[in-house]
PDB file of N, CA and C in Angstrom:
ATOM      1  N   UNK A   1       6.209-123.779-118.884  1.00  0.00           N
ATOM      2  CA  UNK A   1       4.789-123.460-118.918  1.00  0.00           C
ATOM      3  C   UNK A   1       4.303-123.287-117.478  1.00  0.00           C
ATOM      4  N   UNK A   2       4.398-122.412-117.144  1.00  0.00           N
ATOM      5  CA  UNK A   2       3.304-121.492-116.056  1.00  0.00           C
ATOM      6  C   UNK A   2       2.493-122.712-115.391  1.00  0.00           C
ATOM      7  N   UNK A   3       2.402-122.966-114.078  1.00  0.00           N
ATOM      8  CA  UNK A   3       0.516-123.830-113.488  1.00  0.00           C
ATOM      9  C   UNK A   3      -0.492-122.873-113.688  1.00  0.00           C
ATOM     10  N   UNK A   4      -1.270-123.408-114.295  1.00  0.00           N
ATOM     11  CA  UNK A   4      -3.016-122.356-114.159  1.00  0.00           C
ATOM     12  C   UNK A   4      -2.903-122.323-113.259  1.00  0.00           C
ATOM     13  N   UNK A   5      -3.452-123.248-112.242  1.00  0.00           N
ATOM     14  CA  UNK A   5      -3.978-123.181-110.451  1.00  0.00           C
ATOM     15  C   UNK A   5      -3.138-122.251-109.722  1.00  0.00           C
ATOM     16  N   UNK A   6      -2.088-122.398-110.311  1.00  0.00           N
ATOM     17  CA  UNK A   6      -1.393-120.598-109.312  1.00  0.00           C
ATOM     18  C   UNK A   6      -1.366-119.526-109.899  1.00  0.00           C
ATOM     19  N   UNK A   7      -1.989-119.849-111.287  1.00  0.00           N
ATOM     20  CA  UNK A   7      -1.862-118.237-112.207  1.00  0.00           C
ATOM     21  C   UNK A   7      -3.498-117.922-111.382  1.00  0.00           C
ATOM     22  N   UNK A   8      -4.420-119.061-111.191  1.00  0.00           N
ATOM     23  CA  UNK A   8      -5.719-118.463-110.902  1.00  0.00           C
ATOM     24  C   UNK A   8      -5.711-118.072-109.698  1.00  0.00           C
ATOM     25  N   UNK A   9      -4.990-118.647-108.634  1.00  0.00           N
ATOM     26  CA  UNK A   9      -4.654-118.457-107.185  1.00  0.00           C
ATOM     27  C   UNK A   9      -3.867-117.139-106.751  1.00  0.00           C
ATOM     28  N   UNK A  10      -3.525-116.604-107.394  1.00  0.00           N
ATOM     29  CA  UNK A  10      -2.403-115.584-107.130  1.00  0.00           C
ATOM     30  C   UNK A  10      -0.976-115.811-106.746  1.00  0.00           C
ATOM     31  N   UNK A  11      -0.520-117.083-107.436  1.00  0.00           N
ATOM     32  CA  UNK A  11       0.498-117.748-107.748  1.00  0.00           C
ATOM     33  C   UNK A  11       0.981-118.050-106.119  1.00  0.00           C
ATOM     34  N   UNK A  12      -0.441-118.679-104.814  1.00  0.00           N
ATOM     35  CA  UNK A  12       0.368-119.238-104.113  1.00  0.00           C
ATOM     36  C   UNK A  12      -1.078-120.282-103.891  1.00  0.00           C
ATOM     37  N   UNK A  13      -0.201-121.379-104.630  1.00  0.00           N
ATOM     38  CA  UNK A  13      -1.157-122.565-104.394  1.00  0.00           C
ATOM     39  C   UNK A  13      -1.127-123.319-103.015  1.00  0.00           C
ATOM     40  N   UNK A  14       0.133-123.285-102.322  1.00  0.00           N
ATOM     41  CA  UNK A  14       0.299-123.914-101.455  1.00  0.00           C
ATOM     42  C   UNK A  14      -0.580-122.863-100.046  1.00  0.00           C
ATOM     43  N   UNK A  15      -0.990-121.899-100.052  1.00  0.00           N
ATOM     44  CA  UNK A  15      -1.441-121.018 -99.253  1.00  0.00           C
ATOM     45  C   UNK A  15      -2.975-121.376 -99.634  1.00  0.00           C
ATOM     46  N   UNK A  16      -2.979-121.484-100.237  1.00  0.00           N
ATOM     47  CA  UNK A  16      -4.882-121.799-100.855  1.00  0.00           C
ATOM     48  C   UNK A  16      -5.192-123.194-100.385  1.00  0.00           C
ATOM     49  N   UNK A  17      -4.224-124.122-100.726  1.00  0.00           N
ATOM     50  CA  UNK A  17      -4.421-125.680-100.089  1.00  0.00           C
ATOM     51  C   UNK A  17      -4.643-126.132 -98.564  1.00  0.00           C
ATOM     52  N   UNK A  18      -3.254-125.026 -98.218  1.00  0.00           N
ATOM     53  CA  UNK A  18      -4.072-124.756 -96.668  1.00  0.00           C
ATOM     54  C   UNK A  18      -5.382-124.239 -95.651  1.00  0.00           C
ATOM     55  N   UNK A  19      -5.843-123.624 -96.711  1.00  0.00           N
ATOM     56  CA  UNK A  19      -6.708-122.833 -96.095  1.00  0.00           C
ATOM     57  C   UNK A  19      -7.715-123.895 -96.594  1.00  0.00           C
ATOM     58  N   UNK A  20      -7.969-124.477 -97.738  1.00  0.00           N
ATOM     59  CA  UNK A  20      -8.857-125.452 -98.352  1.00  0.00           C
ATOM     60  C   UNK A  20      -8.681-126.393 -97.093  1.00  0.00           C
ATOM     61  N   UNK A  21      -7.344-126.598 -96.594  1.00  0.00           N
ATOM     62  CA  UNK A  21      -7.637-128.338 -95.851  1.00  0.00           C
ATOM     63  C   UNK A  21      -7.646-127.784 -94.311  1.00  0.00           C
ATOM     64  N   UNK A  22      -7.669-126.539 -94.322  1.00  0.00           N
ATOM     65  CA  UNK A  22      -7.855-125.877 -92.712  1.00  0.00           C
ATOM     66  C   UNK A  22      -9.812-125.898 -92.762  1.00  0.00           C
ATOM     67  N   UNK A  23     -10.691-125.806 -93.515  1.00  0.00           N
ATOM     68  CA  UNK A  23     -11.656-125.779 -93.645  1.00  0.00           C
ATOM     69  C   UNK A  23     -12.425-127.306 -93.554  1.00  0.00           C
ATOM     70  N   UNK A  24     -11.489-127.829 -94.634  1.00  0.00           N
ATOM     71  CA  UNK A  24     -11.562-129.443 -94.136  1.00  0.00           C
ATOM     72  C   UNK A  24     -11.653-130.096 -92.857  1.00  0.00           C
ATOM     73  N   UNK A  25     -11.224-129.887 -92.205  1.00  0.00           N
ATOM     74  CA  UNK A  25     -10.811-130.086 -91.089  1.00  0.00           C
ATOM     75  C   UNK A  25     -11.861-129.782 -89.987  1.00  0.00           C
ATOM     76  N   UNK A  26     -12.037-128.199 -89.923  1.00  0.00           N
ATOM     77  CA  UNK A  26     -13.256-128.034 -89.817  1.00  0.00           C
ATOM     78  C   UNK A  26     -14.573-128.578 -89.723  1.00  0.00           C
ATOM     79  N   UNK A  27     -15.123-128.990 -91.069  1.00  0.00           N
ATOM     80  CA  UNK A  27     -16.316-129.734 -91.733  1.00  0.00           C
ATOM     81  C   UNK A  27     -16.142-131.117 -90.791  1.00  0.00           C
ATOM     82  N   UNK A  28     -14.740-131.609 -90.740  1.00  0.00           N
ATOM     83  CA  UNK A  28     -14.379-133.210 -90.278  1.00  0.00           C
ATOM     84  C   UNK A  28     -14.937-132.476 -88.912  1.00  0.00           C
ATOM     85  N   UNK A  29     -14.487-132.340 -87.956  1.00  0.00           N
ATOM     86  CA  UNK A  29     -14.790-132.042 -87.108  1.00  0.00           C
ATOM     87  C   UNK A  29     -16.619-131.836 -86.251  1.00  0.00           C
ATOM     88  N   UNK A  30     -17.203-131.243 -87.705  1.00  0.00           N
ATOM     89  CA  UNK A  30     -18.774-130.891 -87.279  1.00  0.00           C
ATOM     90  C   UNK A  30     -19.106-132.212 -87.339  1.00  0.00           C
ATOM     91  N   UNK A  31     -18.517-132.779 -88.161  1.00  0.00           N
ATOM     92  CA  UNK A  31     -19.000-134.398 -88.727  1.00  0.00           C
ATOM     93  C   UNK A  31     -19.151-135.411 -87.787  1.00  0.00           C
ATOM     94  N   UNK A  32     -18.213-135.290 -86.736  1.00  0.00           N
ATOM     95  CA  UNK A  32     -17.606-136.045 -86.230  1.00  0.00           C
ATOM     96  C   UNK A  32     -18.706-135.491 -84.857  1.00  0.00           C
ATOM     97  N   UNK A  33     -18.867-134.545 -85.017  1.00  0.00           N
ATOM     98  CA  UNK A  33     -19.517-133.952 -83.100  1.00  0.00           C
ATOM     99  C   UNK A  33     -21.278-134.638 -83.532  1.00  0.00           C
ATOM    100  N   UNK A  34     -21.870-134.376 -85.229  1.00  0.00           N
ATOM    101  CA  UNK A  34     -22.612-134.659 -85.451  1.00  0.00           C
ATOM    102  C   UNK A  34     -23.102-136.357 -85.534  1.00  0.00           C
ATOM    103  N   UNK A  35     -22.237-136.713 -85.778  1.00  0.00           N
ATOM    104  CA  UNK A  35     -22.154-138.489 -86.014  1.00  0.00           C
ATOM    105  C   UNK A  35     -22.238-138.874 -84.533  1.00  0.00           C
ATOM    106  N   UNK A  36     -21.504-138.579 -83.330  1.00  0.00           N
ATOM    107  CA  UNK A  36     -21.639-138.420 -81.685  1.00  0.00           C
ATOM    108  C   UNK A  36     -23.310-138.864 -81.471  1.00  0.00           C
ATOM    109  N   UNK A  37     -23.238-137.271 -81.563  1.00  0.00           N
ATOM    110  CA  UNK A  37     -25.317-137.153 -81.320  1.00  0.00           C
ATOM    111  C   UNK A  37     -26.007-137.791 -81.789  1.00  0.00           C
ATOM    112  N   UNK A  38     -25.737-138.242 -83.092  1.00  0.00           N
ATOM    113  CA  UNK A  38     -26.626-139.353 -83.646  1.00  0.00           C
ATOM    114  C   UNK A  38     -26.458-140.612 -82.888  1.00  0.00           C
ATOM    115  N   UNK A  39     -25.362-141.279 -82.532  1.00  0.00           N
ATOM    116  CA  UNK A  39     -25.217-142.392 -81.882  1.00  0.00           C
ATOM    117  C   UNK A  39     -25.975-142.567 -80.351  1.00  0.00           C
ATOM    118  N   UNK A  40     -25.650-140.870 -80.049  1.00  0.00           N
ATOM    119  CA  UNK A  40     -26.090-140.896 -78.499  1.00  0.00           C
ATOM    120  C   UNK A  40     -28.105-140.948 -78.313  1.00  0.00           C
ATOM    121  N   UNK A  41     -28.324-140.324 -79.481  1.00  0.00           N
ATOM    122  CA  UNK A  41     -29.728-141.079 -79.463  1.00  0.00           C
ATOM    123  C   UNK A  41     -30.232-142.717 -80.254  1.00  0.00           C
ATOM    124  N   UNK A  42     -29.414-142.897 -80.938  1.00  0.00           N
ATOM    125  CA  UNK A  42     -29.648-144.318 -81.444  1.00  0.00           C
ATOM    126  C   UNK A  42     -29.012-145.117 -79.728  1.00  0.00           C
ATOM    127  N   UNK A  43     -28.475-144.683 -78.997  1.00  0.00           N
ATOM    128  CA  UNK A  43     -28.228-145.600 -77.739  1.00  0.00           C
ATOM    129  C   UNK A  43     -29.745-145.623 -77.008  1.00  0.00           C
ATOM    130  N   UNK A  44     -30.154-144.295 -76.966  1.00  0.00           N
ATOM    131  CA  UNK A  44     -31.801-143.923 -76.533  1.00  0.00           C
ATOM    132  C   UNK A  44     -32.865-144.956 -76.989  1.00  0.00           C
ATOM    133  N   UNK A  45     -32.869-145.202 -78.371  1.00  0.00           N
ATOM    134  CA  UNK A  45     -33.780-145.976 -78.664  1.00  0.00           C
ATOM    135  C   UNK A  45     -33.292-147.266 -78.855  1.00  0.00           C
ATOM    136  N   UNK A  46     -32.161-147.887 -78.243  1.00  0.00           N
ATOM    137  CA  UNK A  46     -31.915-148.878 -78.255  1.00  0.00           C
ATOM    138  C   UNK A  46     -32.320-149.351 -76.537  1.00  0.00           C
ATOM    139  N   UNK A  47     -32.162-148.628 -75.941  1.00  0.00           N
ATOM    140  CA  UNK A  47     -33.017-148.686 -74.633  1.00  0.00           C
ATOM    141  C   UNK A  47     -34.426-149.054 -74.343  1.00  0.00           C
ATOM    142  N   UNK A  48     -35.421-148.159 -75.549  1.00  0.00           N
ATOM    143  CA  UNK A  48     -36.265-147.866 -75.695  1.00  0.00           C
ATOM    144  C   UNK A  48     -36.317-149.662 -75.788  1.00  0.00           C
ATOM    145  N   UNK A  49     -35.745-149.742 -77.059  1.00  0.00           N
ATOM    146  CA  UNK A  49     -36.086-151.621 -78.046  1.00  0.00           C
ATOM    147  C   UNK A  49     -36.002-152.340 -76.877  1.00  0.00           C
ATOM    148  N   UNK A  50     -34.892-152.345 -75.837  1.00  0.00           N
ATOM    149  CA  UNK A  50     -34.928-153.513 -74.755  1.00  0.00           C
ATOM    150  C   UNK A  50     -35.576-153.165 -74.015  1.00  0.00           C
ATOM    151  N   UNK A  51     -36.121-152.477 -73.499  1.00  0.00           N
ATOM    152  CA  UNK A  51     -37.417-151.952 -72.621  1.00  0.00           C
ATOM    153  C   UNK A  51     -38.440-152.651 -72.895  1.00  0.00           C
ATOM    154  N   UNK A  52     -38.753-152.462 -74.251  1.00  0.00           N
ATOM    155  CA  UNK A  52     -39.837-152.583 -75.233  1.00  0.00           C
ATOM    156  C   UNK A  52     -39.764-154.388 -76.072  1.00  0.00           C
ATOM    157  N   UNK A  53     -39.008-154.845 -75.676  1.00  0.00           N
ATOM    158  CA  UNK A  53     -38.465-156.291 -76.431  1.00  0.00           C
ATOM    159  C   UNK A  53     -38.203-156.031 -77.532  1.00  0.00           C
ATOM    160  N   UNK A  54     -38.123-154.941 -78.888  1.00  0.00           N
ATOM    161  CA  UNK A  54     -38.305-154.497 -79.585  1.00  0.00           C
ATOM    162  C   UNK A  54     -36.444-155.496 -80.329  1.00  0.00           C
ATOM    163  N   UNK A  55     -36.737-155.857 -81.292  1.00  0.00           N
ATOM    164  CA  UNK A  55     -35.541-156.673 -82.078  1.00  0.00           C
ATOM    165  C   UNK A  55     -34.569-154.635 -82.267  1.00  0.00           C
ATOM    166  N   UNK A  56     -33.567-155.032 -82.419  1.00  0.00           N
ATOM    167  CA  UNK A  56     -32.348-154.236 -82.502  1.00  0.00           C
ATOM    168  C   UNK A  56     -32.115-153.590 -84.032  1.00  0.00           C
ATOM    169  N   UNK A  57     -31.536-155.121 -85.219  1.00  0.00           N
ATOM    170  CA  UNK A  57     -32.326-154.759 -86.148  1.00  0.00           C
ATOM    171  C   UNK A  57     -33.532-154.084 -87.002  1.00  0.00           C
ATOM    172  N   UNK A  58     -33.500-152.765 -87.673  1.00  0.00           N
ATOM    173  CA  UNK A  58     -34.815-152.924 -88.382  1.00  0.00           C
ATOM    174  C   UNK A  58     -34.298-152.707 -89.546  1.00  0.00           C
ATOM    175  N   UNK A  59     -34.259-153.538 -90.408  1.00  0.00           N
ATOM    176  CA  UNK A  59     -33.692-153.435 -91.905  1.00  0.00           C
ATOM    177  C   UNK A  59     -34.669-152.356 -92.794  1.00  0.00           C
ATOM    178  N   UNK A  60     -35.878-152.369 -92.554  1.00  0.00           N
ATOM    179  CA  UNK A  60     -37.026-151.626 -93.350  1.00  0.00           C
ATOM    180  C   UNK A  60     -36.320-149.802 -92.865  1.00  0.00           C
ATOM    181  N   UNK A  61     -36.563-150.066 -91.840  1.00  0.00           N
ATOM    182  CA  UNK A  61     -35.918-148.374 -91.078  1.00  0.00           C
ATOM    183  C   UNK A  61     -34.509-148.334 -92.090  1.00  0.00           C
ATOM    184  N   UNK A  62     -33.845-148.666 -91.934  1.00  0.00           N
ATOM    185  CA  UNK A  62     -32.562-148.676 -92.294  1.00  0.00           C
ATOM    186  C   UNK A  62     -32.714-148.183 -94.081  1.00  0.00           C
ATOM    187  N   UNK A  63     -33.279-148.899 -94.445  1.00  0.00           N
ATOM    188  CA  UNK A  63     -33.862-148.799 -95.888  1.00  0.00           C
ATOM    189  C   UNK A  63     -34.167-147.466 -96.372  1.00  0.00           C
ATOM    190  N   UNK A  64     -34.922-146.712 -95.519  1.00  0.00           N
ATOM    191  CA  UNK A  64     -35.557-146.354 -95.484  1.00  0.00           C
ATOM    192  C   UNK A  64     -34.914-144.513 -94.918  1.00  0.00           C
ATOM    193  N   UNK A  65     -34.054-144.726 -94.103  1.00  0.00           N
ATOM    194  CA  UNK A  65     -33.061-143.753 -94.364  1.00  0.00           C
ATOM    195  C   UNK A  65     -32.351-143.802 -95.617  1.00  0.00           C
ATOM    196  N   UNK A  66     -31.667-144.935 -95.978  1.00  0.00           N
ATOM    197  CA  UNK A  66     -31.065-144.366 -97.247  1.00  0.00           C
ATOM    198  C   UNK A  66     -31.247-143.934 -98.382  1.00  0.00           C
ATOM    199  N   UNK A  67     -32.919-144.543 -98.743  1.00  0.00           N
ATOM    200  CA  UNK A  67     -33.405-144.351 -99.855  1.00  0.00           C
ATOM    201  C   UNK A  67     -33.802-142.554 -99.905  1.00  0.00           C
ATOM    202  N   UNK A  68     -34.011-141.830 -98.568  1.00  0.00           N
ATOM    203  CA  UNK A  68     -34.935-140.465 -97.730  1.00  0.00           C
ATOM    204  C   UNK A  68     -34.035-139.973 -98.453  1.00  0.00           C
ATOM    205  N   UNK A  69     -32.250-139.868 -98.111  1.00  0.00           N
ATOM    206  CA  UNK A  69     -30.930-139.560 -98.004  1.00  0.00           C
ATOM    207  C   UNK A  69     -30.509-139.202 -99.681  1.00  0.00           C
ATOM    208  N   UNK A  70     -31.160-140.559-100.247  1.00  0.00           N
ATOM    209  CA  UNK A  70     -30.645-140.910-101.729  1.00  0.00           C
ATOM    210  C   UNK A  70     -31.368-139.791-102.665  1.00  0.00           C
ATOM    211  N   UNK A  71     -32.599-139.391-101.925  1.00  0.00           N
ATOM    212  CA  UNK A  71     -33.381-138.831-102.899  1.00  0.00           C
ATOM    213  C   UNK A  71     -33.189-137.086-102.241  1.00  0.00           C
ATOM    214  N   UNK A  72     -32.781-137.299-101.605  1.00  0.00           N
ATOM    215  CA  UNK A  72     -32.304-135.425-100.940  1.00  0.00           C
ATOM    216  C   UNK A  72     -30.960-135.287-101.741  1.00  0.00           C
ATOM    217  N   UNK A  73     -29.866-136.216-101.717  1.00  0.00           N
ATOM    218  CA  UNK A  73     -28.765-136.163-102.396  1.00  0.00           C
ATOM    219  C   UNK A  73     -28.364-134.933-103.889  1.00  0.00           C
ATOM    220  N   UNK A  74     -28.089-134.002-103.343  1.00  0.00           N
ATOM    221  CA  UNK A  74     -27.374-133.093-104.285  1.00  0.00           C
ATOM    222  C   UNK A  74     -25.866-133.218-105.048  1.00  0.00           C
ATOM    223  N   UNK A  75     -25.069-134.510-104.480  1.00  0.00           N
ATOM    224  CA  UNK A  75     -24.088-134.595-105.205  1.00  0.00           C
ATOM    225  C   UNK A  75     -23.009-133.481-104.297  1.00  0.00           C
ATOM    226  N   UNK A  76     -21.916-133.704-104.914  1.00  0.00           N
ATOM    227  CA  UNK A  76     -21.265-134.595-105.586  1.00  0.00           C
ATOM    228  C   UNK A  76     -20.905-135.926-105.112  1.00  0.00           C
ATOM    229  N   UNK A  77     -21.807-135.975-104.103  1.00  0.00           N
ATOM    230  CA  UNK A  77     -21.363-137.502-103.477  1.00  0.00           C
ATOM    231  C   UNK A  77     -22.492-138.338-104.071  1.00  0.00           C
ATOM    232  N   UNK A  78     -21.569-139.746-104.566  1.00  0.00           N
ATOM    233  CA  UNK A  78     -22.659-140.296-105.472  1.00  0.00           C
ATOM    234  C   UNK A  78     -23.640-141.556-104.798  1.00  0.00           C
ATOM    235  N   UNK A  79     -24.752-142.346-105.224  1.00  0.00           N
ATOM    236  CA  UNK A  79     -24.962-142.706-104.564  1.00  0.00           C
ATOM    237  C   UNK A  79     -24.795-143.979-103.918  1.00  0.00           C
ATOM    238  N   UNK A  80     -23.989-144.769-104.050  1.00  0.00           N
ATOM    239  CA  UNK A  80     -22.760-145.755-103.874  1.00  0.00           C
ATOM    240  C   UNK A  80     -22.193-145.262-102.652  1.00  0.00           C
ATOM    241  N   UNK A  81     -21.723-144.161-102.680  1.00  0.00           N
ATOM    242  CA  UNK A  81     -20.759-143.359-101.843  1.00  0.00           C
ATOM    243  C   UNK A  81     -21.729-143.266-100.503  1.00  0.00           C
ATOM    244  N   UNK A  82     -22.738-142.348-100.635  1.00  0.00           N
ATOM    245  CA  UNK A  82     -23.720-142.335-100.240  1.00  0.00           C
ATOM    246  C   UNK A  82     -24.094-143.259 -98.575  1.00  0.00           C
ATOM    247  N   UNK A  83     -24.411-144.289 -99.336  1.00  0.00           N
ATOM    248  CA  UNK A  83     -24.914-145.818 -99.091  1.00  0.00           C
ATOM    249  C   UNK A  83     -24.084-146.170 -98.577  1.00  0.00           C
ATOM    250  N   UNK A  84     -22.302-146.402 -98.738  1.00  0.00           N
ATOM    251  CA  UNK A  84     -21.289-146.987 -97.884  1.00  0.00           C
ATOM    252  C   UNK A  84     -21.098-145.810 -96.483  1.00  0.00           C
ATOM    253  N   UNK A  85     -21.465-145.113 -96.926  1.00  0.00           N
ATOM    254  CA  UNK A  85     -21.119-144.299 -95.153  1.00  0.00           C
ATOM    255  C   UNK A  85     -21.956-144.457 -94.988  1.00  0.00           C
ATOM    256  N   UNK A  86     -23.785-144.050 -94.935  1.00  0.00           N
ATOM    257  CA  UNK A  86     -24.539-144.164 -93.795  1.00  0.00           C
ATOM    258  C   UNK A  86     -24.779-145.712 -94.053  1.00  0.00           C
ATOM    259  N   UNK A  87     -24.665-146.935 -94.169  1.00  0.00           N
ATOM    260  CA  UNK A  87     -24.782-148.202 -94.035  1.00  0.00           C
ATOM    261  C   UNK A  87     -23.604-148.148 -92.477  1.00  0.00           C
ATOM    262  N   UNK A  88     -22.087-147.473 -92.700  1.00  0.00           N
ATOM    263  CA  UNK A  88     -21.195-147.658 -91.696  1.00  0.00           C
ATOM    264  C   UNK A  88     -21.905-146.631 -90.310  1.00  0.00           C
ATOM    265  N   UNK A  89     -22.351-145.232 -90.737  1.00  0.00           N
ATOM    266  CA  UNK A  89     -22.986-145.045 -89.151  1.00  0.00           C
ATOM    267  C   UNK A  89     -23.984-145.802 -88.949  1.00  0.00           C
ATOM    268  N   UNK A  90     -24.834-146.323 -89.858  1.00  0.00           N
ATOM    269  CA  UNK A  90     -26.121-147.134 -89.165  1.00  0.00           C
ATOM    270  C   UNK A  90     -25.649-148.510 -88.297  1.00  0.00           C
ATOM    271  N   UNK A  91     -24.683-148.804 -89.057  1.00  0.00           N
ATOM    272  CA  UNK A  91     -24.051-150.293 -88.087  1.00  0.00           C
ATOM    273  C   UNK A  91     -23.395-149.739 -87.188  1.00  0.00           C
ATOM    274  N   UNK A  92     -22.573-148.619 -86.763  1.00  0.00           N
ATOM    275  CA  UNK A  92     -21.956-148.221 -85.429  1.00  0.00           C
ATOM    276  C   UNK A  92     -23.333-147.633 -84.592  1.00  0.00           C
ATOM    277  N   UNK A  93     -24.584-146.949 -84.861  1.00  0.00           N
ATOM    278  CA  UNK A  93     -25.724-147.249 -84.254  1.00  0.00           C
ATOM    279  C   UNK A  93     -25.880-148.361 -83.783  1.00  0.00           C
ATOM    280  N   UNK A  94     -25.888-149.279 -84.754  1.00  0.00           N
ATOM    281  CA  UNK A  94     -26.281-150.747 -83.625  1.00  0.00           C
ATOM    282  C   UNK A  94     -25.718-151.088 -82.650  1.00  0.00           C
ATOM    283  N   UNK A  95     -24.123-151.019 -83.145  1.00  0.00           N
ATOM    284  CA  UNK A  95     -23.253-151.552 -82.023  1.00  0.00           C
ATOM    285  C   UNK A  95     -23.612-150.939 -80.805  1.00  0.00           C
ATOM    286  N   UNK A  96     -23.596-149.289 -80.859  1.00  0.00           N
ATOM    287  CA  UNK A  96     -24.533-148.683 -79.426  1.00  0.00           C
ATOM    288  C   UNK A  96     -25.688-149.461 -78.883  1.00  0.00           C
ATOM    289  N   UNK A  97     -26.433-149.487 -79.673  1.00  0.00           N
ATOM    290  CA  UNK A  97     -27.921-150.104 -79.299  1.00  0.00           C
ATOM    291  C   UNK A  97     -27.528-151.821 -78.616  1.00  0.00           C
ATOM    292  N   UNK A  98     -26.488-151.910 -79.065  1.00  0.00           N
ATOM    293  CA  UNK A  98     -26.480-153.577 -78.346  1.00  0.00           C
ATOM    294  C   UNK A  98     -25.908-153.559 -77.174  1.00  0.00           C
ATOM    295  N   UNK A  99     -25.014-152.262 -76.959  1.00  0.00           N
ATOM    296  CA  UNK A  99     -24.183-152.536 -75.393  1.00  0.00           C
ATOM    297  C   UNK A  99     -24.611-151.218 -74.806  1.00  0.00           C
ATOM    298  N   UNK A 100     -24.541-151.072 -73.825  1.00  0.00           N
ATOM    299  CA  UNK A 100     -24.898-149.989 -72.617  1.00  0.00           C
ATOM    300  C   UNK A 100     -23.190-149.247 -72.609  1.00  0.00           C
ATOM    301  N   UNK A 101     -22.834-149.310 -72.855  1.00  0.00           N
ATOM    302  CA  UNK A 101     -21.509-148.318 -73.046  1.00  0.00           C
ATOM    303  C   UNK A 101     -21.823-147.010 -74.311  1.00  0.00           C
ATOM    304  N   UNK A 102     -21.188-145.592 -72.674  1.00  0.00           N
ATOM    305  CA  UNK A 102     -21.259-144.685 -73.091  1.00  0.00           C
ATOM    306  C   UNK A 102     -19.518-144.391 -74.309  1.00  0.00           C
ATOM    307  N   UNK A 103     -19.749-142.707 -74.654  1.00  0.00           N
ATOM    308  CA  UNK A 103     -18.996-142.629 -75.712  1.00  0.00           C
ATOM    309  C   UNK A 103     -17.829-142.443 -74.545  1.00  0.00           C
ATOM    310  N   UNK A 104     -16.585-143.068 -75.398  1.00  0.00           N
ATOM    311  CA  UNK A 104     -15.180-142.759 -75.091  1.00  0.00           C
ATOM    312  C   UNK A 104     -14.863-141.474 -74.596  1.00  0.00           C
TER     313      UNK A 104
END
């Protein structure tokens, strides 16, 4: 019995997977330059907070992105999923905001 996925592919799946995870790769990449910039201004306003005495923590802020995030959410990422990555950039934000060290 024949694979669909290469009868639908033009019977080269392994040429399609590449190009699927060459694109991947890609996306990882914007992700990764984008997640940067975000940190490099969460270092900004972590400046701002010790300037300002301002606590490091703001759980309400924090909240408050995810819920913004949760309700823009088109899927297919669910919202569990969601919530465990930006909970992990919001805590590598902090870690910026607590030390004066630039990016690697």
């Amino acid at each position: 019995m024949p694979d669909s996925n290469s009868e639908k592919n033009g019977g080269k799946p392994q040429a399609d997977m590449s190009a699927l995870r060459l694109a991947i790769d890609e996306i990882d990449a914007k992700i990764l330059d984008l997640v940067n910039q975000r940190l490099l201004l969460a270092q900004q306003i972590g400046a701002a907070k010790k300037q300002g005495g301002i606590q490091i923590i703001d759980r309400g802020r924090e909240k408050e992105i995810i819920e913004r995030l949760r309700r823009s959410n088109n899927g297919p990422l669910d919202a569990n999923g969601l919530q465990r990555i930006f909970e992990a950039i919001i805590a590598a934000g902090r870690s910026v905001q607590k030390t004066d060290r630039g990016p690697k």
